[in-house]
N, C-alpha and C. Protein backbone atom coordinates (compact mmCIF):
# COMPACT_ATOMS: atom_id res chain seq x y z
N UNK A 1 -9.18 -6.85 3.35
CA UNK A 1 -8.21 -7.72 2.69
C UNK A 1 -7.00 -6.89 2.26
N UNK A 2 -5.78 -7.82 2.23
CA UNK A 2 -4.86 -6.74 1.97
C UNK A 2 -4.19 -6.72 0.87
N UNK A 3 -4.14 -5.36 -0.13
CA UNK A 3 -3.77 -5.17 -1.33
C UNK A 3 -2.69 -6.36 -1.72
N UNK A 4 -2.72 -6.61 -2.85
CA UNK A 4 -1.56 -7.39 -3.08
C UNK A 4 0.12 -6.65 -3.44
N UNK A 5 -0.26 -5.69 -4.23
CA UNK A 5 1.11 -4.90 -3.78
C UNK A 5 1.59 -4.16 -2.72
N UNK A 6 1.00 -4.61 -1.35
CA UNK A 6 1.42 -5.10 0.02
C UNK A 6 2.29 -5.92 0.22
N UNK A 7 1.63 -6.65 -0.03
CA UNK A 7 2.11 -7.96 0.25
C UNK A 7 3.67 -8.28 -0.59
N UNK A 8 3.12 -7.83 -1.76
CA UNK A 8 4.25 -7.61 -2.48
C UNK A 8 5.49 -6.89 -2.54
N UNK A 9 5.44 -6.02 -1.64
CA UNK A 9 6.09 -5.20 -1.14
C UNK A 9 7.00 -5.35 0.08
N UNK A 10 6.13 -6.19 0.97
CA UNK A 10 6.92 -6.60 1.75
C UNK A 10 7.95 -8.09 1.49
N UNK A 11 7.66 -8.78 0.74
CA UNK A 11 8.56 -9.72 -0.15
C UNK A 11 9.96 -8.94 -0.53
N UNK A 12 9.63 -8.13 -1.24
CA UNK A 12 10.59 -7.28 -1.51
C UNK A 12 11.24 -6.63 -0.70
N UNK A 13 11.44 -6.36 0.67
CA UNK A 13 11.56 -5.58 1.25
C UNK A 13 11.82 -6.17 2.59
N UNK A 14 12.38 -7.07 2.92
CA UNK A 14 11.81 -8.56 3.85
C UNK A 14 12.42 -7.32 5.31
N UNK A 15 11.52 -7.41 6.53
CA UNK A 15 11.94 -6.94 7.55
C UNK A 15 13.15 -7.35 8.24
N UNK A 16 13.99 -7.79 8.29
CA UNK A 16 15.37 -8.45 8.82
C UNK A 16 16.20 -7.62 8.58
N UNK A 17 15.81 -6.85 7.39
CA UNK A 17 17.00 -5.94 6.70
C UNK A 17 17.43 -4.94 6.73
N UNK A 18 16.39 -4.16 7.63
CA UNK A 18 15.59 -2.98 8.73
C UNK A 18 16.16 -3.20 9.87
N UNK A 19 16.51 -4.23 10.60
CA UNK A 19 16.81 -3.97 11.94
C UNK A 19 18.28 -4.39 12.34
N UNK A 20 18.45 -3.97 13.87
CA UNK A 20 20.19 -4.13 14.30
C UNK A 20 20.62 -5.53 14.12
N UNK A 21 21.32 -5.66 14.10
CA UNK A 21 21.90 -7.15 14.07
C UNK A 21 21.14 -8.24 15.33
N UNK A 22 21.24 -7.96 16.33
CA UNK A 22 21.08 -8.31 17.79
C UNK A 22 19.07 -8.84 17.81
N UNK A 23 18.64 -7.99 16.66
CA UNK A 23 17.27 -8.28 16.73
C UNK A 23 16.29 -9.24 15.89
N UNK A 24 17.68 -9.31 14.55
CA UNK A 24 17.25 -10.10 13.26
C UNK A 24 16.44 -11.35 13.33
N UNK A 25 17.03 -11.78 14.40
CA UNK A 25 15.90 -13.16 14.65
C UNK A 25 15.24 -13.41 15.35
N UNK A 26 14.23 -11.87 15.38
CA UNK A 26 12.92 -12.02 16.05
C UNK A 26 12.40 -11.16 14.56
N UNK A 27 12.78 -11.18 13.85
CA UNK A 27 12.22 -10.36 12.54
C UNK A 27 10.77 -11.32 12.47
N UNK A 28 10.64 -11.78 12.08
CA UNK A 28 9.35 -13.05 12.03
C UNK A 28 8.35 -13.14 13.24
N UNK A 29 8.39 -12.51 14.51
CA UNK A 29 7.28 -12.18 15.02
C UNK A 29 6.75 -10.67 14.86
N UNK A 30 5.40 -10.96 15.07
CA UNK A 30 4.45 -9.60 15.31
C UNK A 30 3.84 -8.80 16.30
N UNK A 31 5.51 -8.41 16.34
CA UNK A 31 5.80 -7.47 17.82
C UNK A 31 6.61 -6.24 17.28
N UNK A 32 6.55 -5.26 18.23
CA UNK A 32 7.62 -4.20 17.91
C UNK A 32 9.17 -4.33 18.09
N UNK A 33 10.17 -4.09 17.49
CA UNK A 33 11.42 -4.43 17.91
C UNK A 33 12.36 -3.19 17.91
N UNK A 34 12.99 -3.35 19.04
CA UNK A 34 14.18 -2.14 19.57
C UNK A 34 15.21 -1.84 18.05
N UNK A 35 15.30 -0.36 18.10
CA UNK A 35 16.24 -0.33 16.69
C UNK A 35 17.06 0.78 17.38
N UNK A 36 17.09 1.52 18.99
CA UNK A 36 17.82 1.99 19.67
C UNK A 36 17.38 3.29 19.84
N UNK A 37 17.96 4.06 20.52
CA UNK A 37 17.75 5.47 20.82
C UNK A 37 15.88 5.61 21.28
N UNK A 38 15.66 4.60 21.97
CA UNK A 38 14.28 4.78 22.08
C UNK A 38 13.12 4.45 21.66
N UNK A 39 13.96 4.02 19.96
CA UNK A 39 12.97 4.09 18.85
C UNK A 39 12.80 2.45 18.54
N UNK A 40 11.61 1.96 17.83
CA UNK A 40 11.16 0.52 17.30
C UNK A 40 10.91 0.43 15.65
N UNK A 41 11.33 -0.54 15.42
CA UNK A 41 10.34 -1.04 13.95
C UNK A 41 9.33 -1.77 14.40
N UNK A 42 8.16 -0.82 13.53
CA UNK A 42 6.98 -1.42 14.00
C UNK A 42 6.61 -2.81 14.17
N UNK A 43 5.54 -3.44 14.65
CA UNK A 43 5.54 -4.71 14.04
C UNK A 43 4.30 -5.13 12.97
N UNK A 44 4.37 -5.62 12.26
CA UNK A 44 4.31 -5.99 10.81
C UNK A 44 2.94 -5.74 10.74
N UNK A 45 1.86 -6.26 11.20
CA UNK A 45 0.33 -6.54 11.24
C UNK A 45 0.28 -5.00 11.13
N UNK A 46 0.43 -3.68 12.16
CA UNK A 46 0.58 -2.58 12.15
C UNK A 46 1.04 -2.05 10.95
N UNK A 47 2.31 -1.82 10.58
CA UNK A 47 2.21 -1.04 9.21
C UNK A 47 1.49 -1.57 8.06
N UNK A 48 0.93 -3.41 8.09
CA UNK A 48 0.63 -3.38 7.13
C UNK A 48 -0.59 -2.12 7.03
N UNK A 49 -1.55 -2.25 8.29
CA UNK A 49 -2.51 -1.55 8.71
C UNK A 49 -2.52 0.19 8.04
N UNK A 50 -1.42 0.28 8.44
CA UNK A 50 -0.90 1.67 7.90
C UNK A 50 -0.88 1.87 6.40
N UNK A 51 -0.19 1.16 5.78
CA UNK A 51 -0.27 1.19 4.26
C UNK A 51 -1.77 0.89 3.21
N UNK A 52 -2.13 -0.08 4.46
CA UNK A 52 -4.02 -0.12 3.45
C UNK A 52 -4.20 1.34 4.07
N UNK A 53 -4.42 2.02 4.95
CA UNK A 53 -5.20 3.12 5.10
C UNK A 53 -4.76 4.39 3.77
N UNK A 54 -3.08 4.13 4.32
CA UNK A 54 -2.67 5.04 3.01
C UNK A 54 -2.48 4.97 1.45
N UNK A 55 -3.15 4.06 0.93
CA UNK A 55 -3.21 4.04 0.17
C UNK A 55 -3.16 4.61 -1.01
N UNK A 56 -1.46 4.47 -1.02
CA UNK A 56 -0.54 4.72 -2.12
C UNK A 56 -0.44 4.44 -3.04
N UNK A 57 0.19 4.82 -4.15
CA UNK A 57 -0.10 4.88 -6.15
C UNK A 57 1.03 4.88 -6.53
N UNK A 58 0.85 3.77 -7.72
CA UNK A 58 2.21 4.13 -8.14
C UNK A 58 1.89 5.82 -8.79
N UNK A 59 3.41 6.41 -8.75
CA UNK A 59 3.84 7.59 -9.61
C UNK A 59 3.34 8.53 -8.65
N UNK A 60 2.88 8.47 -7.29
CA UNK A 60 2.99 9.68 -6.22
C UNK A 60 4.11 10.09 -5.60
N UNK A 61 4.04 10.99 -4.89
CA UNK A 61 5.08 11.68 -4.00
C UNK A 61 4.69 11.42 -2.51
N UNK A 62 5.31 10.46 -1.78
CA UNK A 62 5.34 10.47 -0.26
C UNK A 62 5.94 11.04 0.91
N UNK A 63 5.55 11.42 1.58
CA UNK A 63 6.37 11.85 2.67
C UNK A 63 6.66 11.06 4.62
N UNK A 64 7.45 10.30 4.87
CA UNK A 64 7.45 8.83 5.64
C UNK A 64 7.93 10.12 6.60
N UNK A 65 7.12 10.31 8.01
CA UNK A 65 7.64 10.90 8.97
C UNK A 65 8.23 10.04 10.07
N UNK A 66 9.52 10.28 10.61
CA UNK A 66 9.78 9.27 12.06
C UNK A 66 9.78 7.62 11.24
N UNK A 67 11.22 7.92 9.89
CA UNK A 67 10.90 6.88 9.07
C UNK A 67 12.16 5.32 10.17
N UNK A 68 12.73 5.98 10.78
CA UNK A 68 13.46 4.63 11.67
C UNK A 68 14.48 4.27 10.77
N UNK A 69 14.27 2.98 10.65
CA UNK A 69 14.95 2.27 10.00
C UNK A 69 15.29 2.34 8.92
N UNK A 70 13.98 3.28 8.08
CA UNK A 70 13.97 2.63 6.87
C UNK A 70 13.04 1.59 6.09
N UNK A 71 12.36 0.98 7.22
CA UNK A 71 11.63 -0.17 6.55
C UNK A 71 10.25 0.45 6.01
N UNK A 72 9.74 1.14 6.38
CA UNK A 72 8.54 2.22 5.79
C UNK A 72 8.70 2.55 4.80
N UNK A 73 9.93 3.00 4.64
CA UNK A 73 10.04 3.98 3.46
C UNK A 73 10.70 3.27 2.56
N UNK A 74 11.39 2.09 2.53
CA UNK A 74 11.48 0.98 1.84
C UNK A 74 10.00 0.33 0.98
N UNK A 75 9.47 0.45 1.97
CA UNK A 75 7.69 -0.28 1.44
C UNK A 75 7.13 0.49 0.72
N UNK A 76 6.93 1.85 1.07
CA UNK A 76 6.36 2.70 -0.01
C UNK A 76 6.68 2.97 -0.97
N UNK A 77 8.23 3.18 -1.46
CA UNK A 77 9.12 3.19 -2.35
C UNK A 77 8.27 1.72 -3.32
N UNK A 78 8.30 0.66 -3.03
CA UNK A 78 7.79 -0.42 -4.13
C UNK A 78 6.31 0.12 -3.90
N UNK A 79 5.93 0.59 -3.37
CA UNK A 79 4.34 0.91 -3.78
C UNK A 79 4.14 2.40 -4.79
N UNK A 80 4.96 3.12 -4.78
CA UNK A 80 4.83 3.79 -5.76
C UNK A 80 5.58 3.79 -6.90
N UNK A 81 6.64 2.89 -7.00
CA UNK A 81 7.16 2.76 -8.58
C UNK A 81 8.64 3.51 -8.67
N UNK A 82 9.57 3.25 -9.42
CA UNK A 82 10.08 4.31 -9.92
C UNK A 82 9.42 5.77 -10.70
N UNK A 83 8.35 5.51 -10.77
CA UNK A 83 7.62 6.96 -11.03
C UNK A 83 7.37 7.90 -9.90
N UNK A 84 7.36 7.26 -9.23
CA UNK A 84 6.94 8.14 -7.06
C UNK A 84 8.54 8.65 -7.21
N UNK A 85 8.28 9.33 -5.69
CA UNK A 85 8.80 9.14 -4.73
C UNK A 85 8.48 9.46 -3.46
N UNK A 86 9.63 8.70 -2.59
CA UNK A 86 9.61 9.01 -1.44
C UNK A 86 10.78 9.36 -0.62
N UNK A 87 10.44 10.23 0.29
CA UNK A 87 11.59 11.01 0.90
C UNK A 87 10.74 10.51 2.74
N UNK A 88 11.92 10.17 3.85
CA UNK A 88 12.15 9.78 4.92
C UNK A 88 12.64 10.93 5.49
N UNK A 89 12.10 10.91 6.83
CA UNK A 89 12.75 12.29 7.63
C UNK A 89 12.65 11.41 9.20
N UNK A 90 13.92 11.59 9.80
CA UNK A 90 14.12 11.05 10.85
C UNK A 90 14.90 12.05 11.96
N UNK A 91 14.49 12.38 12.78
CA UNK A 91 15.37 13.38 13.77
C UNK A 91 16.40 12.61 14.70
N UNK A 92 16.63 11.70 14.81
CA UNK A 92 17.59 10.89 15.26
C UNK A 92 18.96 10.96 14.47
N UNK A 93 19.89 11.60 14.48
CA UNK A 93 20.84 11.31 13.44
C UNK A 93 21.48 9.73 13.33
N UNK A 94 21.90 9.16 14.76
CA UNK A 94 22.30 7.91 14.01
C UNK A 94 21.22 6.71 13.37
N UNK A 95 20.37 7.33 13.82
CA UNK A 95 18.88 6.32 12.58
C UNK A 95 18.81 7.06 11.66
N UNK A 96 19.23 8.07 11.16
CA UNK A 96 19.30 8.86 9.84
C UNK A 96 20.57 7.55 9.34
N UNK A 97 21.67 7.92 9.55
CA UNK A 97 22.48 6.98 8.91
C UNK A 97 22.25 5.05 9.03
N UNK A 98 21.60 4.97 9.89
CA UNK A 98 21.59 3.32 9.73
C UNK A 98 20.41 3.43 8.62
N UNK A 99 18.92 3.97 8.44
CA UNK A 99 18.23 4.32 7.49
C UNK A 99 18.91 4.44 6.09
N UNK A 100 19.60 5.10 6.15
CA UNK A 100 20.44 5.03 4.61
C UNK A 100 20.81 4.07 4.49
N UNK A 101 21.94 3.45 5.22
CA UNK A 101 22.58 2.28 4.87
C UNK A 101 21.53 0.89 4.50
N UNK A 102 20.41 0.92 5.33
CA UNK A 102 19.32 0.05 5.09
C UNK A 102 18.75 0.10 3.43
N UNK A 103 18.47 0.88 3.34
CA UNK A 103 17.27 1.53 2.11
C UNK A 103 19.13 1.38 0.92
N UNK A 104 20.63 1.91 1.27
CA UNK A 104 21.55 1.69 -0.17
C UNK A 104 21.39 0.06 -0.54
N UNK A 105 20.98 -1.18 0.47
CA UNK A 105 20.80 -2.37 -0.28
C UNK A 105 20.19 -2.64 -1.11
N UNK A 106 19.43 -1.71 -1.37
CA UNK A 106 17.92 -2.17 -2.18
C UNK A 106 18.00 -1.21 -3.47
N UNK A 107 17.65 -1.41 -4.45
CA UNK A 107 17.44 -0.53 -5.77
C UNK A 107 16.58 0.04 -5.91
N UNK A 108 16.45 1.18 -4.70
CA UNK A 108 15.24 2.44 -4.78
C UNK A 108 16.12 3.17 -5.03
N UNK A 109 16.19 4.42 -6.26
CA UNK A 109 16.68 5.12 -6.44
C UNK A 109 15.79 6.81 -5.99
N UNK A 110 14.70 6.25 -6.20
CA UNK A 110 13.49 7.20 -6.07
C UNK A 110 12.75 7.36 -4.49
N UNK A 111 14.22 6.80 -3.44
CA UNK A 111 13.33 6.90 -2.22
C UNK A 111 15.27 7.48 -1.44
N UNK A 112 14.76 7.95 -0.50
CA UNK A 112 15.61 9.17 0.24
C UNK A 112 15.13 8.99 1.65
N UNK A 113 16.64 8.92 2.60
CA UNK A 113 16.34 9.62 3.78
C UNK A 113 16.90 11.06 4.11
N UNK A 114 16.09 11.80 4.91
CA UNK A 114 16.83 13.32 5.24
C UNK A 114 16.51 13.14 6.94
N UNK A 115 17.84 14.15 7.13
CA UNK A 115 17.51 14.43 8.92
C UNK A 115 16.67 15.27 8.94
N UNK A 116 15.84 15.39 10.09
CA UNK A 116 14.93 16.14 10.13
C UNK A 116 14.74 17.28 11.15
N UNK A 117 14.77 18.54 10.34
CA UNK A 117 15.55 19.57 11.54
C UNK A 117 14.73 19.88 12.70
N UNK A 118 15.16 20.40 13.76
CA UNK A 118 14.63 20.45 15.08
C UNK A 118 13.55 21.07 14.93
N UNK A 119 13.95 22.22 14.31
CA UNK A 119 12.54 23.43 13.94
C UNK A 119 11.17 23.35 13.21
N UNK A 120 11.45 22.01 12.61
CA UNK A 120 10.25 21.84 11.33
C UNK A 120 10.00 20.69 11.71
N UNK A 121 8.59 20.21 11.21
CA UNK A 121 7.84 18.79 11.51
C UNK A 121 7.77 18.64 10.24
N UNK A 122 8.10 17.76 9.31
CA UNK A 122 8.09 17.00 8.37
C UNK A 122 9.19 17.55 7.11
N UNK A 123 9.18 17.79 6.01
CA UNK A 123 9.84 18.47 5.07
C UNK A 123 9.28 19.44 4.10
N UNK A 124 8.96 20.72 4.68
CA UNK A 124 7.80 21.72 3.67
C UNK A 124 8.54 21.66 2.62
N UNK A 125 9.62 22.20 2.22
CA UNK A 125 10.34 22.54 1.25
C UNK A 125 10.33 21.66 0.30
N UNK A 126 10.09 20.53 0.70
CA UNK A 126 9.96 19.23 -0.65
C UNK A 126 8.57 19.14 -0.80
N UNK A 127 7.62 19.70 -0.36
CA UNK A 127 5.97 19.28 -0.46
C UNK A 127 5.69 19.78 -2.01
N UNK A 128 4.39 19.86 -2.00
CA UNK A 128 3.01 19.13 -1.45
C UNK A 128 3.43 17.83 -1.99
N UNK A 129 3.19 16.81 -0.99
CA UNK A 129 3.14 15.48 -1.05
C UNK A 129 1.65 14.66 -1.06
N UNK A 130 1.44 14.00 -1.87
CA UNK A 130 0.43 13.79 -2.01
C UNK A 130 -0.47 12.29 -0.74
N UNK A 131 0.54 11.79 -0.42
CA UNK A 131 0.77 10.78 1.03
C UNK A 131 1.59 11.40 1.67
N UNK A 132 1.40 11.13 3.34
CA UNK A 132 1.88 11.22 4.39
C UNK A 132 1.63 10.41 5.23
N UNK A 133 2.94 9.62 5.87
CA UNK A 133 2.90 8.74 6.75
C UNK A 133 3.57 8.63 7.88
N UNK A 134 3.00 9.31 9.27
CA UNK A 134 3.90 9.19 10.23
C UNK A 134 3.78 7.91 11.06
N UNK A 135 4.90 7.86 11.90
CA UNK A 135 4.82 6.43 12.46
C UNK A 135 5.46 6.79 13.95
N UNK A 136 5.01 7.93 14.51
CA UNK A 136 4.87 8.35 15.53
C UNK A 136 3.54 8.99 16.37
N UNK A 137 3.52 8.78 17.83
CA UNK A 137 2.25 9.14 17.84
C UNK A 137 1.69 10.83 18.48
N UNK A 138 0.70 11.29 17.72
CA UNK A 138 0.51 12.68 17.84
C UNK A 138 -0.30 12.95 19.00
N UNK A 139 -0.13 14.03 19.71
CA UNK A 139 -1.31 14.41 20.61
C UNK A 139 -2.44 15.27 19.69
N UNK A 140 -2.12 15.72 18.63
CA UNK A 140 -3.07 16.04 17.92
C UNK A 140 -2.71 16.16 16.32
N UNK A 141 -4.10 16.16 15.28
CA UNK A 141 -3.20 16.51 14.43
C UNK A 141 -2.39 17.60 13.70
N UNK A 142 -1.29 17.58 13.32
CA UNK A 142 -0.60 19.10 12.97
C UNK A 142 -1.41 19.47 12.16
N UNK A 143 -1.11 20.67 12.15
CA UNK A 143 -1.56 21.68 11.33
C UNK A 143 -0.38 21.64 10.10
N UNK A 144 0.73 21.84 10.50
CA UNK A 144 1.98 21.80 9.97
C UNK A 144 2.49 20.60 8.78
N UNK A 145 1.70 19.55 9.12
CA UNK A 145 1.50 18.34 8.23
C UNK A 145 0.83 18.23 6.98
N UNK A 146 -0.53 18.82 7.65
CA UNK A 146 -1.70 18.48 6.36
C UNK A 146 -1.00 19.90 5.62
N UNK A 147 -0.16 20.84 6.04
CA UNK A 147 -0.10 21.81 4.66
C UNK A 147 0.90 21.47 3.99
N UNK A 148 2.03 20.15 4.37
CA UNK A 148 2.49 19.69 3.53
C UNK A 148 1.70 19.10 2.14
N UNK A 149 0.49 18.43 2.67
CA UNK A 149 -0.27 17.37 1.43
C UNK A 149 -0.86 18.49 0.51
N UNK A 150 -0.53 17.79 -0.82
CA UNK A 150 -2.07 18.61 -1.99
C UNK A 150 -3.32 18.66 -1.71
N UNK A 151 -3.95 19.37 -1.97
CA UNK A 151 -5.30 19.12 -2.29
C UNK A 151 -5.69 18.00 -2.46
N UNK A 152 -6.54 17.15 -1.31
CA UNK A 152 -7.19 15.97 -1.78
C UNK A 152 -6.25 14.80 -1.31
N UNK A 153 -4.78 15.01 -0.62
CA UNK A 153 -3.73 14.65 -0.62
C UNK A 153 -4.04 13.77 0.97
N UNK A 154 -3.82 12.53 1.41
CA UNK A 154 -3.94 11.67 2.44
C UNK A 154 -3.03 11.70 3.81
N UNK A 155 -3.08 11.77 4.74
CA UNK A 155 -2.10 11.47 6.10
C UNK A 155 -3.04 10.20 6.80
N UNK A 156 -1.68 9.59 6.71
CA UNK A 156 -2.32 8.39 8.14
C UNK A 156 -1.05 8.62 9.03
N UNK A 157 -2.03 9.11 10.46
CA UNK A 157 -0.91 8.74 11.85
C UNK A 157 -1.64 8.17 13.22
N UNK A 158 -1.02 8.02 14.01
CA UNK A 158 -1.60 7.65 14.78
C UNK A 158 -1.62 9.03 16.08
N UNK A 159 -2.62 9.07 16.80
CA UNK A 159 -3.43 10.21 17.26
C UNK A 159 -3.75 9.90 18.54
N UNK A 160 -3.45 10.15 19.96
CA UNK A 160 -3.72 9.94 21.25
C UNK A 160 -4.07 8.32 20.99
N UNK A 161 -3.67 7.32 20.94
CA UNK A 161 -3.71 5.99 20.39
C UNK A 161 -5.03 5.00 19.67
N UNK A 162 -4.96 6.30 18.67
CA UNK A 162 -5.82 5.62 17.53
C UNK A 162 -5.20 5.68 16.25
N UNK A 163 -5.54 5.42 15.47
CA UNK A 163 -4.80 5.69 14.05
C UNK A 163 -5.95 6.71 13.58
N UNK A 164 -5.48 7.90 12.43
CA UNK A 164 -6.10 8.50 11.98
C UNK A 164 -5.84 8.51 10.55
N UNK A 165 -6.83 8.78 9.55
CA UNK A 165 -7.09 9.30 8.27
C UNK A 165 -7.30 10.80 8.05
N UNK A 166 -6.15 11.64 7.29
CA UNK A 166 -6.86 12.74 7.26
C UNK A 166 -6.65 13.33 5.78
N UNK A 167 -7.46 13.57 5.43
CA UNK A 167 -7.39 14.36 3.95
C UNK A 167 -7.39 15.78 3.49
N UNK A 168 -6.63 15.95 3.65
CA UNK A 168 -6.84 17.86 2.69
C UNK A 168 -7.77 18.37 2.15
N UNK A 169 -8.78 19.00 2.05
CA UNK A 169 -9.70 19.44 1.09
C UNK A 169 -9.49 20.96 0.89
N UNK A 170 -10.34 21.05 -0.18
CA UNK A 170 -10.11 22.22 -0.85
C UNK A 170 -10.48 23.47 0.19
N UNK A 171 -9.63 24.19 -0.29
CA UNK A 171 -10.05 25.65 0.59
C UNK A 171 -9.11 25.43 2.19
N UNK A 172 -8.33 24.84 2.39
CA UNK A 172 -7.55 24.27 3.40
C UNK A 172 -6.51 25.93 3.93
N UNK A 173 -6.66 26.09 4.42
CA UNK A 173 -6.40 26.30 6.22
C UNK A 173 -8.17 26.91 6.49
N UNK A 174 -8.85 27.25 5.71
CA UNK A 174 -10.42 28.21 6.49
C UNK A 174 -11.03 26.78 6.07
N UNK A 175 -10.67 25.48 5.52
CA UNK A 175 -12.23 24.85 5.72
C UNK A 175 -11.01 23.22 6.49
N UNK A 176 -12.12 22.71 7.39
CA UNK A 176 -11.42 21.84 8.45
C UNK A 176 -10.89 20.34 7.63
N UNK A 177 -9.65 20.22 7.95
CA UNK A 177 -9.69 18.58 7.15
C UNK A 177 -10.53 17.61 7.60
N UNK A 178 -10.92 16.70 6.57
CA UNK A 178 -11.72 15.41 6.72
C UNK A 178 -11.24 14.84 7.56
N UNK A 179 -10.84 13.94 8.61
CA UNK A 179 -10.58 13.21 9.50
C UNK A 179 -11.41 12.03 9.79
N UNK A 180 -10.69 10.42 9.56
CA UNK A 180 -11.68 9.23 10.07
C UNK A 180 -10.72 8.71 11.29
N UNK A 181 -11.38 7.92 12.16
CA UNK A 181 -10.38 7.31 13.21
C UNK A 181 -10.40 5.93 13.02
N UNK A 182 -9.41 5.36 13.56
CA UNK A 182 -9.65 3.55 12.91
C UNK A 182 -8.84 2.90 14.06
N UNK A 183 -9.33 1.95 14.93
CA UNK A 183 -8.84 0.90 15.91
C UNK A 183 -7.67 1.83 16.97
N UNK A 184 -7.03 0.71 17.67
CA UNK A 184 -6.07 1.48 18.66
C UNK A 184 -4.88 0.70 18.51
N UNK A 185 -3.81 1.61 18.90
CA UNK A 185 -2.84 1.16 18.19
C UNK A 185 -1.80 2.25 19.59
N UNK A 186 0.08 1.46 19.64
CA UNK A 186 0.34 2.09 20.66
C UNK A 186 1.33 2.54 19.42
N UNK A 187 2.50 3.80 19.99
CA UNK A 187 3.70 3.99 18.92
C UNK A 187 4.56 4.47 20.13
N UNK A 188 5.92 4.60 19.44
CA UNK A 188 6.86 6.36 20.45
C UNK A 188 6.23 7.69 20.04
N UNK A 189 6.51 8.42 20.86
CA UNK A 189 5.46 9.94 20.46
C UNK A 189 6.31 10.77 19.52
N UNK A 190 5.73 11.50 18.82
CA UNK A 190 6.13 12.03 17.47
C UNK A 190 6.73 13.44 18.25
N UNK A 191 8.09 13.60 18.00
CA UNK A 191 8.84 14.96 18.76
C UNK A 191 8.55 15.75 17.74
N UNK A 192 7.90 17.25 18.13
CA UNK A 192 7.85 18.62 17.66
C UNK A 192 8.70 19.51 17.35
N UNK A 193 8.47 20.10 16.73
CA UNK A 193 9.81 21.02 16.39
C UNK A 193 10.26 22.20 17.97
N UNK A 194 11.56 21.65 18.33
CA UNK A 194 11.75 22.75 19.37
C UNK A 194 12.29 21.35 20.56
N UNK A 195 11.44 20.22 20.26
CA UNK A 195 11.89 19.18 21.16
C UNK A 195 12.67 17.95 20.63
N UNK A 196 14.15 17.77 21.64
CA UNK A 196 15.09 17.23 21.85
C UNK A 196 14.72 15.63 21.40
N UNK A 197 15.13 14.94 20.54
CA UNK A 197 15.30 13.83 20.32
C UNK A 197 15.87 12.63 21.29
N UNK A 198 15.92 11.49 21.57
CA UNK A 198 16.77 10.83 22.49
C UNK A 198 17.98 11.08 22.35
């Protein structure tokens, strides 16, 4: 069943507001939709999927990988409060700027997009984040990721086309993260540091 500050969240946050002009009125089906350079906003049934797994608090710190649009990191932003935050990293520069412009309508003060440099997979320098949410898909999971999260700290991504759960535990790089797998699911593939964006 799905949380109600889901649901609530996406009220707040209505998908139309996320995408190009040209696509707005297919916002209301539950499909993926073109937002350019290659890239999609998911479709809806899917992230909700994503957000029960990650299950976010108010007053945490998130980290939205391959955030697009914006509409992710819009959602998490009302799931953790003005006490959270969340910070967006997108390697696309002109979805870096349509992302901003998306997310300045809304009164998140406590949620951020950054470009995301060629060399690095996610944002170390702002970690440990206690969520992580990519919305690209991995051939495996980074290594480079989970040492963003705290101790005890959550990633949901999706993984040769499954979705994955993975948790940090203590003693992390000599003891292996927890890892669950959950249904199948398709995405765009999550670019590595070193590889060229569209």
């Amino acid at each position: 069943m799905t949380d109600q500050r889901i649901l609530d969240a996406f009220a707040a946050a209505p998908r139309e507001r996320f995408l190009p002009h040209g696509e707005v009125r297919f916002a209301g089906l539950d499909r993926p939709l073109e937002i350019g350079h290659g890239q999609t906003n998911s479709q809806p049934t899917t992230v909700r999927h994503l957000l029960e797994l990650l299950e976010a608090e108010p007053g945490q710190r998130v980290l939205d990988v391959g955030c697009g649009s914006g509409w992710t990191t819009a959602l998490l932003a009302h799931l953790v409060g003005a006490r959270g935050e969340v910070v967006g990293v997108e390697i696309v520069p002109d979805l870096v700027q349509f992302g901003r412009a998306n997310l300045a309508g809304l009164d998140l003060p406590w949620a951020r997009i950054e470009q995301a440099r060629a060399d690095v997979l996610g944002l170390p320098e702002a970690g440990p984040f206690d969520r992580i949410l990519v919305s690209a898909e991995a051939g495996e999971v980074p290594d480079a990721l989970v040492d963003q999260l705290r101790e005890g700290g959550l990633m949901v991504l999706p993984v040769r086309g499954r979705l994955w759960t993975v948790r940090r535990p203590a003693g992390w790089p000599g003891v292996k993260a927890d890892v669950v797998r959950h249904g199948h699911y398709a995405f765009v593939p999550l670019l590595q540091p070193g590889e060229q964006g569209p």
